[in-house]
C-alpha atoms as a PDB file:
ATOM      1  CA  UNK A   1      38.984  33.123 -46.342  1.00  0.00           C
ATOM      2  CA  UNK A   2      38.292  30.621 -43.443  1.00  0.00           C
ATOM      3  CA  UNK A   3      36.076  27.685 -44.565  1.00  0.00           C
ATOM      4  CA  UNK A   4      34.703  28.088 -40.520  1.00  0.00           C
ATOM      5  CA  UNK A   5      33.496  31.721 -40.495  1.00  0.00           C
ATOM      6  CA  UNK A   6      31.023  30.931 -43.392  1.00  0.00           C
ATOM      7  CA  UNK A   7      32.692  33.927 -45.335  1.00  0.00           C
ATOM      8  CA  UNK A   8      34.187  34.510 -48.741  1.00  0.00           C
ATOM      9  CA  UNK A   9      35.668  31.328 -50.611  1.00  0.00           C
ATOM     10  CA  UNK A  10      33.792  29.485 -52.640  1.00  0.00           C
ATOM     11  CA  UNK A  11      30.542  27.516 -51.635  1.00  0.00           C
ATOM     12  CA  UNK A  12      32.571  23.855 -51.949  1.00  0.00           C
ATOM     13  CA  UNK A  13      34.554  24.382 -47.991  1.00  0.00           C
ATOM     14  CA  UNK A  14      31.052  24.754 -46.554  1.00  0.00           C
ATOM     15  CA  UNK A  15      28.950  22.016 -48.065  1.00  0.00           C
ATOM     16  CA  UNK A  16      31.893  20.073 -47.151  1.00  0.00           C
ATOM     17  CA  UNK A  17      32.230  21.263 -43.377  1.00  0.00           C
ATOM     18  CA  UNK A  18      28.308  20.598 -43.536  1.00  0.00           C
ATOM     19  CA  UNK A  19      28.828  17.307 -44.824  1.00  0.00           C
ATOM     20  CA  UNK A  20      31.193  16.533 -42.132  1.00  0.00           C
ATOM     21  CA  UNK A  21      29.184  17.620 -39.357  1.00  0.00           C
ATOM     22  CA  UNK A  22      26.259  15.477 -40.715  1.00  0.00           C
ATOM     23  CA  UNK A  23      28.118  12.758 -41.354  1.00  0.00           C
ATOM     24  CA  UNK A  24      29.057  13.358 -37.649  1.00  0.00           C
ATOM     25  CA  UNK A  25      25.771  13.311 -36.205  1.00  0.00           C
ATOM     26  CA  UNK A  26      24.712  10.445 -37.953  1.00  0.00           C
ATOM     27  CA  UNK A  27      27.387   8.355 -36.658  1.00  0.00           C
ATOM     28  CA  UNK A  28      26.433   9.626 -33.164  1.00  0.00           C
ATOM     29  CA  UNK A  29      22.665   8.510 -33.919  1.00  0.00           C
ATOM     30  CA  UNK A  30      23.991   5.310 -34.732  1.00  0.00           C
ATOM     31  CA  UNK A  31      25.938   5.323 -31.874  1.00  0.00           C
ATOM     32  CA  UNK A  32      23.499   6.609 -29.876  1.00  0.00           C
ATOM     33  CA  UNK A  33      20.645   3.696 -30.880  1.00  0.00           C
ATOM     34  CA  UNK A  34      23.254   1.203 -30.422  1.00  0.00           C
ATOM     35  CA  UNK A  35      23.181   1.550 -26.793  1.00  0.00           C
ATOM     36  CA  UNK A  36      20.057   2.547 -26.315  1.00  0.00           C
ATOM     37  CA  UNK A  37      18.493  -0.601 -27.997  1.00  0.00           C
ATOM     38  CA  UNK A  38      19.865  -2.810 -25.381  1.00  0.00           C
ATOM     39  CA  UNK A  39      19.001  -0.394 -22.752  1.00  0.00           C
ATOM     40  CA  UNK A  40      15.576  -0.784 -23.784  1.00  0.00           C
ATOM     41  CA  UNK A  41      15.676  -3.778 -23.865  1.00  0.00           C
ATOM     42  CA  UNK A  42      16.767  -4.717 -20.682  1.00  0.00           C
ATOM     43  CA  UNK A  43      14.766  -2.194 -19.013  1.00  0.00           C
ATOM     44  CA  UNK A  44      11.859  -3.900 -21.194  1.00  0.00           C
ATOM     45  CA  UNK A  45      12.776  -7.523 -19.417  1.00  0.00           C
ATOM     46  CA  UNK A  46      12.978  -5.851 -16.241  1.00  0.00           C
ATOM     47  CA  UNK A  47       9.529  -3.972 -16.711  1.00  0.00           C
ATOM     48  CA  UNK A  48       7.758  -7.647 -17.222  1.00  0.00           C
ATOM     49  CA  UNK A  49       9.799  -9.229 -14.917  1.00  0.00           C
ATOM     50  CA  UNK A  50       9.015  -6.746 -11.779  1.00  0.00           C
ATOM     51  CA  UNK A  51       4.872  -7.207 -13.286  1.00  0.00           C
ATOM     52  CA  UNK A  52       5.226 -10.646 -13.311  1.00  0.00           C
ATOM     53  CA  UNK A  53       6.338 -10.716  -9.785  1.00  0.00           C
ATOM     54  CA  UNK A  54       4.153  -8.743  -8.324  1.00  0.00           C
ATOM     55  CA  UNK A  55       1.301 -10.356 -10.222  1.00  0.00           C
ATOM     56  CA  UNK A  56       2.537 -13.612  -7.908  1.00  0.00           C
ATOM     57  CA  UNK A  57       2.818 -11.761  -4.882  1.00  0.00           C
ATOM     58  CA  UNK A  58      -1.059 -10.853  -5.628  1.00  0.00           C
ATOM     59  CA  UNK A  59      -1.912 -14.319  -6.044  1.00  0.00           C
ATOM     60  CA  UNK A  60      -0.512 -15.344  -3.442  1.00  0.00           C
ATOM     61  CA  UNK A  61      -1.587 -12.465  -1.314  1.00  0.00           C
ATOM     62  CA  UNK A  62      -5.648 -13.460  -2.243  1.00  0.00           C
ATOM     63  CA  UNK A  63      -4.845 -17.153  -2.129  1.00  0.00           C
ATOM     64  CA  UNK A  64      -4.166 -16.858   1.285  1.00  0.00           C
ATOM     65  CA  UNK A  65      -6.742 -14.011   2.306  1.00  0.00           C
ATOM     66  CA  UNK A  66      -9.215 -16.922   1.327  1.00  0.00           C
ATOM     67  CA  UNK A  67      -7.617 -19.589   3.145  1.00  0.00           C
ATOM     68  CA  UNK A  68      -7.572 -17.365   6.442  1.00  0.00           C
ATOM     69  CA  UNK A  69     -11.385 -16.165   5.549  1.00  0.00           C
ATOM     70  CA  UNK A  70     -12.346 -19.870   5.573  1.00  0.00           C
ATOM     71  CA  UNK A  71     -10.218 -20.841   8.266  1.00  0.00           C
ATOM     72  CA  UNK A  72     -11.558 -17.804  10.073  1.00  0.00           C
ATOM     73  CA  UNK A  73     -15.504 -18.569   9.270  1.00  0.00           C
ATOM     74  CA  UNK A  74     -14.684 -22.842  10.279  1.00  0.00           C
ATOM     75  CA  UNK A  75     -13.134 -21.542  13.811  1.00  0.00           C
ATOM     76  CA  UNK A  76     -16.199 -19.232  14.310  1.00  0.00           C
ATOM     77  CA  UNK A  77     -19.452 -21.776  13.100  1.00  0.00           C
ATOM     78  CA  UNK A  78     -17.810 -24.716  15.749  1.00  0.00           C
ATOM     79  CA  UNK A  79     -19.347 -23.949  18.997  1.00  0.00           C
ATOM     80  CA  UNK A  80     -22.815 -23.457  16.629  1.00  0.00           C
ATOM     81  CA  UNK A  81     -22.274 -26.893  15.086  1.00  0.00           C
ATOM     82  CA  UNK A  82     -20.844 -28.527  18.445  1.00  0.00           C
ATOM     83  CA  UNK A  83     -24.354 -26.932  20.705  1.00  0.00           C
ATOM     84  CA  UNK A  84     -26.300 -28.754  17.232  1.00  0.00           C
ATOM     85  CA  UNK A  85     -24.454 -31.752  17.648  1.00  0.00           C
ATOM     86  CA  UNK A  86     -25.329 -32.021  21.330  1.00  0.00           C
ATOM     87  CA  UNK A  87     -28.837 -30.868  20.959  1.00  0.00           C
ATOM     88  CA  UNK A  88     -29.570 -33.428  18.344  1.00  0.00           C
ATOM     89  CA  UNK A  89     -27.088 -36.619  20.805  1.00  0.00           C
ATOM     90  CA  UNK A  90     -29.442 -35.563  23.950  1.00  0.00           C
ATOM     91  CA  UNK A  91     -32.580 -35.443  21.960  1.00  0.00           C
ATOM     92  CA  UNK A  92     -31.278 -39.001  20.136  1.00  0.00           C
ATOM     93  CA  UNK A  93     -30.191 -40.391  23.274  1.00  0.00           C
ATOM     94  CA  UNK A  94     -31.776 -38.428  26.934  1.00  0.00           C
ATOM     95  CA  UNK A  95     -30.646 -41.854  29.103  1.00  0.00           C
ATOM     96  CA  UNK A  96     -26.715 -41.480  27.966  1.00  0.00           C
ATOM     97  CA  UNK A  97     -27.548 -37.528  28.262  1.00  0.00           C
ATOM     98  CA  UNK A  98     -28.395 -38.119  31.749  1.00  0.00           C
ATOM     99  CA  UNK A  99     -25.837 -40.557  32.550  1.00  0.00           C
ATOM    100  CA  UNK A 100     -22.931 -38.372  31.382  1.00  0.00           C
ATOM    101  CA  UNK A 101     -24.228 -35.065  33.134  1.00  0.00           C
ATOM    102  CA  UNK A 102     -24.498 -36.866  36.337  1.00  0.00           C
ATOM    103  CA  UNK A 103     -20.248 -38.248  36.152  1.00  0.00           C
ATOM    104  CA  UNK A 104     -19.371 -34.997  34.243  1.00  0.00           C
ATOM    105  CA  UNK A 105     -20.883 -32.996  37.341  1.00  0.00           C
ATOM    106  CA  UNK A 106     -19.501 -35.625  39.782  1.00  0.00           C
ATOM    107  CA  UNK A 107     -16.114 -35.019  38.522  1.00  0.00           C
ATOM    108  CA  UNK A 108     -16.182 -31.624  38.883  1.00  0.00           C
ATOM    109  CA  UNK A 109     -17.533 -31.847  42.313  1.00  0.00           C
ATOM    110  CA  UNK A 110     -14.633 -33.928  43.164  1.00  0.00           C
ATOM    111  CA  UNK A 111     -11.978 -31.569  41.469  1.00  0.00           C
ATOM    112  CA  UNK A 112     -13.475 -28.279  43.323  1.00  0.00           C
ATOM    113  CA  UNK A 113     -13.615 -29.731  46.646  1.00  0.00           C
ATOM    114  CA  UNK A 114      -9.881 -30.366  47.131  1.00  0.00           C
END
């Protein structure tokens, strides 16, 4: 009978059909890994490519959070180190001290008066 409904004839038309069918399937697993290999492997690139970046952007990211902490910490510790520095000038030099609080105030007489 039919080699397709599996029934009657000899055993030769089915091992065949099998055959056929996996020789089928293999060629669609070959097939099959052919494009997937470069798939993978240019989702692969992509993968390291997209860590590598945002590895950078990291860097980058804490490289200038540390900048902008030590800018941040200079900008706060001046008016400490400039009432230091004028602490230690007066204390180094009270006649100049004098001197330049007398035209400092004199000045500013002058400019609030007009």
């Amino acid at each position: 009978m039919d080699k397709f409904s599996g029934e009657g004839g000899n055993g030769s038309s089915d091992s065949g059909f099998r055959g056929d069918v996996d020789s089928a399937g293999a060629a669609m697993h070959r097939t099959l890994e052919k494009v997937i290999d470069p798939a993978r492997n240019t989702v692969d690139r992509a993968s390291t490519a997209a860590h590598e970046t945002i590895d950078k952007l990291a860097n980058n990211a804490t490289d200038f959070a540390n900048r902008f902490s030590d800018q941040t910490r200079f900008v706060t510790e001046a008016p400490a180190r400039a009432l230091d520095y004028s602490k230690s000038w007066v204390k180094n030099k009270p006649l100049e001290a004098v001197g330049a609080a007398i035209a400092i105030g004199f000045l500013l007489g002058r400019l609030t008066t007009r």
